[in-house]
N, C-alpha and C. Protein backbone atom coordinates (compact mmCIF):
# COMPACT_ATOMS: atom_id res chain seq x y z
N UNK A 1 -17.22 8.04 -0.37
CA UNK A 1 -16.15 7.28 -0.99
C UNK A 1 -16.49 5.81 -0.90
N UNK A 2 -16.61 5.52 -2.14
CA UNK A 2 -16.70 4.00 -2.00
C UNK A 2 -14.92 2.50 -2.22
N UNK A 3 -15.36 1.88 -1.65
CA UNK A 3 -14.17 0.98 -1.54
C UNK A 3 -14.60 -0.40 -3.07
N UNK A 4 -13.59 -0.44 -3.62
CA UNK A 4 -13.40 -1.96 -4.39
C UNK A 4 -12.63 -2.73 -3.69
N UNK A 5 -13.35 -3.14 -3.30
CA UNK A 5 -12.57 -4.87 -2.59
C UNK A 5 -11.24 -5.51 -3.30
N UNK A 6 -11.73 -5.78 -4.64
CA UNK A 6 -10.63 -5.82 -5.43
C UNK A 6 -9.93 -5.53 -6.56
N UNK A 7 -9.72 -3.89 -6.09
CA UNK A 7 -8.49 -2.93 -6.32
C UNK A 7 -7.42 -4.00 -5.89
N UNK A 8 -6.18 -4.13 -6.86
CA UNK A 8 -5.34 -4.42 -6.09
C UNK A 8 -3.99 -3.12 -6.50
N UNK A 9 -4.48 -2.05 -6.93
CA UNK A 9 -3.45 -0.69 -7.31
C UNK A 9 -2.43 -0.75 -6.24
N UNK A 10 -3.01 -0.38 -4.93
CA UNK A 10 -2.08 -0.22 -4.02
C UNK A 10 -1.07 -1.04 -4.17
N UNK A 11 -1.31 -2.30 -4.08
CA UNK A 11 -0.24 -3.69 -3.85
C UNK A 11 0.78 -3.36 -4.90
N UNK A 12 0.55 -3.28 -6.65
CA UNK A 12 1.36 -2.58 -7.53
C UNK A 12 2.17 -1.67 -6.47
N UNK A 13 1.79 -0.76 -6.38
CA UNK A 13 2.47 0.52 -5.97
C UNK A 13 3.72 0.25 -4.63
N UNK A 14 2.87 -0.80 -3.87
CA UNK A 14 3.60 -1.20 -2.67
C UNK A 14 4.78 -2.02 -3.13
N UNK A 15 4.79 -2.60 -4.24
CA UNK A 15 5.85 -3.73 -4.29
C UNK A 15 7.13 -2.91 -4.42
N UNK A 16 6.63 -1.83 -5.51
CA UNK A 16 7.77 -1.04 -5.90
C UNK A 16 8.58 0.46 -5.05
N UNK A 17 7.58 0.31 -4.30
CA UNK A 17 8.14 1.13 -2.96
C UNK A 17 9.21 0.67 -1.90
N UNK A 18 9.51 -0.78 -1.12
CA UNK A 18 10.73 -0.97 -0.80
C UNK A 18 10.79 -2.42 -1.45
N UNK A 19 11.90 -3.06 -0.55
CA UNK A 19 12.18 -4.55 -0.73
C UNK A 19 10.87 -5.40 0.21
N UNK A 20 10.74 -6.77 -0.25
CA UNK A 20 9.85 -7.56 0.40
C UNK A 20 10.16 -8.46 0.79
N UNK A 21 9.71 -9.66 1.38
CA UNK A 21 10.37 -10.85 1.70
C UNK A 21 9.49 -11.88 0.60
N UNK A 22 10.13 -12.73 0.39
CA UNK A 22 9.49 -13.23 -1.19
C UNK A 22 7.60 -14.24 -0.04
N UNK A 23 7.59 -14.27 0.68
CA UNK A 23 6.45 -14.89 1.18
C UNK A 23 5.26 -13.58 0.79
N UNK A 24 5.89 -12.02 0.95
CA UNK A 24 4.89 -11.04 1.15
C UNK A 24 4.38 -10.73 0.01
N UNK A 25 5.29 -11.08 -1.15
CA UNK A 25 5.68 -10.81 -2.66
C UNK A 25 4.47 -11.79 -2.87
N UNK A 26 4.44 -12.79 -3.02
CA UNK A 26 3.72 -13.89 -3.04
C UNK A 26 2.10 -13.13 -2.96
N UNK A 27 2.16 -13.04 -1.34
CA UNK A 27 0.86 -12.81 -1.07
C UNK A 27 0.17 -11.47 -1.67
N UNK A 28 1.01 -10.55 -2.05
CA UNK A 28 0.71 -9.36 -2.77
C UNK A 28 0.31 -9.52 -4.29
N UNK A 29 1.11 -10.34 -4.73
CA UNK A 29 0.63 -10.85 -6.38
C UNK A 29 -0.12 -11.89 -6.24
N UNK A 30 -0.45 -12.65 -5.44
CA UNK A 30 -1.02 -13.74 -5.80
C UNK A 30 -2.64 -13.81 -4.90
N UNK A 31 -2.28 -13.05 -3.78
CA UNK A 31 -3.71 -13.00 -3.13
C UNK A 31 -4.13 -13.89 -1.53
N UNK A 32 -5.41 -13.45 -1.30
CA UNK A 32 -5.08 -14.19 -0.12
C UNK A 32 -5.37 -15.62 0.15
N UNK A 33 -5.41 -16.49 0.86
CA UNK A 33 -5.35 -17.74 0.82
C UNK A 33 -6.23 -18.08 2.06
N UNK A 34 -6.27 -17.52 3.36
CA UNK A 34 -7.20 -18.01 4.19
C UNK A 34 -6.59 -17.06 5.35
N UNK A 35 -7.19 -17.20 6.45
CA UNK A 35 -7.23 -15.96 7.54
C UNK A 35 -5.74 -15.22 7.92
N UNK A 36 -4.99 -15.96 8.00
CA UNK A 36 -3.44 -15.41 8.25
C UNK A 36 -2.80 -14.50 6.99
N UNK A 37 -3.38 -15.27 5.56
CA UNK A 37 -2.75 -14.24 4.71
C UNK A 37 -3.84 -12.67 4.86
N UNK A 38 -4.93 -13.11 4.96
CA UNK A 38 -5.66 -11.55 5.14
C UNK A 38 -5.63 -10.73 6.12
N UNK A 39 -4.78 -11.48 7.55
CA UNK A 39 -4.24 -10.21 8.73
C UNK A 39 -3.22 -9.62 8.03
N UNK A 40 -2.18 -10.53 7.37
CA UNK A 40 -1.00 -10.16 6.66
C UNK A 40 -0.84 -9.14 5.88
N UNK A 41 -1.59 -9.15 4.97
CA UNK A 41 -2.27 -8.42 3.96
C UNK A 41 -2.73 -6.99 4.25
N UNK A 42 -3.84 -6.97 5.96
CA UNK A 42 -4.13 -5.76 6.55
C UNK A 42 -2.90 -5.02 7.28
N UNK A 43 -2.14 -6.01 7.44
CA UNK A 43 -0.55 -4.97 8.07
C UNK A 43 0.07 -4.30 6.76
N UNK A 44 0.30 -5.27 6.29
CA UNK A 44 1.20 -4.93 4.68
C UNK A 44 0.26 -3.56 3.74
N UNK A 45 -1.23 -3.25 3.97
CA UNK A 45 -1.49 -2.04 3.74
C UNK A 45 -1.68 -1.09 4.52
N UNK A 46 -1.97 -1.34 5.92
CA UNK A 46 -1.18 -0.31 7.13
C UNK A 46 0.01 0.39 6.89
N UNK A 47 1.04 -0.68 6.72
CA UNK A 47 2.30 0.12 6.35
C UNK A 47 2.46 0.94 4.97
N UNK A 48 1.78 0.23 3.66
CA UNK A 48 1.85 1.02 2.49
C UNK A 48 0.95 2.54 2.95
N UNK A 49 0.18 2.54 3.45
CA UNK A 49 -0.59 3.80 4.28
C UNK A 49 0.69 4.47 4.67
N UNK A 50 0.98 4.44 5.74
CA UNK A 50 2.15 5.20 6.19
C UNK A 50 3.49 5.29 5.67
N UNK A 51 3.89 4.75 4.74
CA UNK A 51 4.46 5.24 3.94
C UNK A 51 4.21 5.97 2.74
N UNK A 52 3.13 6.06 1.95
CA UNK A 52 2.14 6.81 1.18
C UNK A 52 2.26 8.64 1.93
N UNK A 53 1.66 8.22 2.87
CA UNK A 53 1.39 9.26 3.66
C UNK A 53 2.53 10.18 4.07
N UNK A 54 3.66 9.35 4.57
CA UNK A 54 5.44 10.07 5.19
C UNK A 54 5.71 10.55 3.56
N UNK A 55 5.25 10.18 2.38
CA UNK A 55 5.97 10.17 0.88
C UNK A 55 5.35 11.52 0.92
N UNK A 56 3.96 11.75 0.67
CA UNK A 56 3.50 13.13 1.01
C UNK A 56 3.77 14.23 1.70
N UNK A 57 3.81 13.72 3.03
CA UNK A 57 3.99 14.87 3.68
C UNK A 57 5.27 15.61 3.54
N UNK A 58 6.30 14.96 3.15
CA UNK A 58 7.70 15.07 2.44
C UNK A 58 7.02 16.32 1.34
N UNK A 59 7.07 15.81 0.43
CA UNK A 59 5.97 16.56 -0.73
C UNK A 59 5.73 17.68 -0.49
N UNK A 60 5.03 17.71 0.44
CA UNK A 60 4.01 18.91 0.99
C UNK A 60 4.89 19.93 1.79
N UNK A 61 6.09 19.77 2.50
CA UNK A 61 6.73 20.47 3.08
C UNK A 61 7.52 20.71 1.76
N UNK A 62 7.77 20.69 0.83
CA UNK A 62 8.89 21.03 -0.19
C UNK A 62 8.17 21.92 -1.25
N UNK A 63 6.66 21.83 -1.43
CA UNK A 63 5.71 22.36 -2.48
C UNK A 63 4.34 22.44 -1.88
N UNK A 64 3.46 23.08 -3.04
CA UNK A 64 2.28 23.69 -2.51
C UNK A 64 1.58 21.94 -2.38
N UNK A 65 0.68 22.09 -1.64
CA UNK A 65 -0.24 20.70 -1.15
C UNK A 65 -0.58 20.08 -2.47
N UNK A 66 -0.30 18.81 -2.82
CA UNK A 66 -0.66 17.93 -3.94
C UNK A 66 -1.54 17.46 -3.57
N UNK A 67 -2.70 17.06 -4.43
CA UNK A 67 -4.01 16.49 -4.79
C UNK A 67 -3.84 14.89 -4.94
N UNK A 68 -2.92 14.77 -5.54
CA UNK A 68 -2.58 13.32 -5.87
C UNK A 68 -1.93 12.33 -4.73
N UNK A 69 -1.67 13.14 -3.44
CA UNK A 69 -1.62 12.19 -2.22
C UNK A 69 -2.27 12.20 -1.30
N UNK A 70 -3.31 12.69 -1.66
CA UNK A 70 -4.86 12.27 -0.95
C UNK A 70 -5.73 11.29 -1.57
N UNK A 71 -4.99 10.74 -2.50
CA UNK A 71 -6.37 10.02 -3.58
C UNK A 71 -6.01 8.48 -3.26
């Protein structure tokens, strides 16, 4: 599996998953700016991870295993 650096799909996906604080909003559409926004950035897709993941496993206990929340 290879990684694109800059994919920014997730961030789409993350905005519309809960509420944000307009600084995170910022840094999600607009990008990073220097070392603090890119720790920021690595929490803020930590959490889209685990929520991705809790969205699935939800999923998965209700229906047969989906393909599309592993990807």
């Amino acid at each position: 599996m290879t990684n694109k650096w800059n994919d920014k799909s997730w961030q789409k996906d993350f905005l519309k998953m809960k509420s944000h604080s307009p600084a995170d909003v910022k840094l999600l559409m607009g990008g990073v700016k220097g070392l603090k926004d890119a720790w920021r950035l690595g929490v803020l897709h930590v959490e889209y991870e685990k929520i991705k993941k809790n969205k699935c496993d939800k999923n998965n206990s209700l229906s047969v295993r989906k393909r599309s929340c592993w990807i």
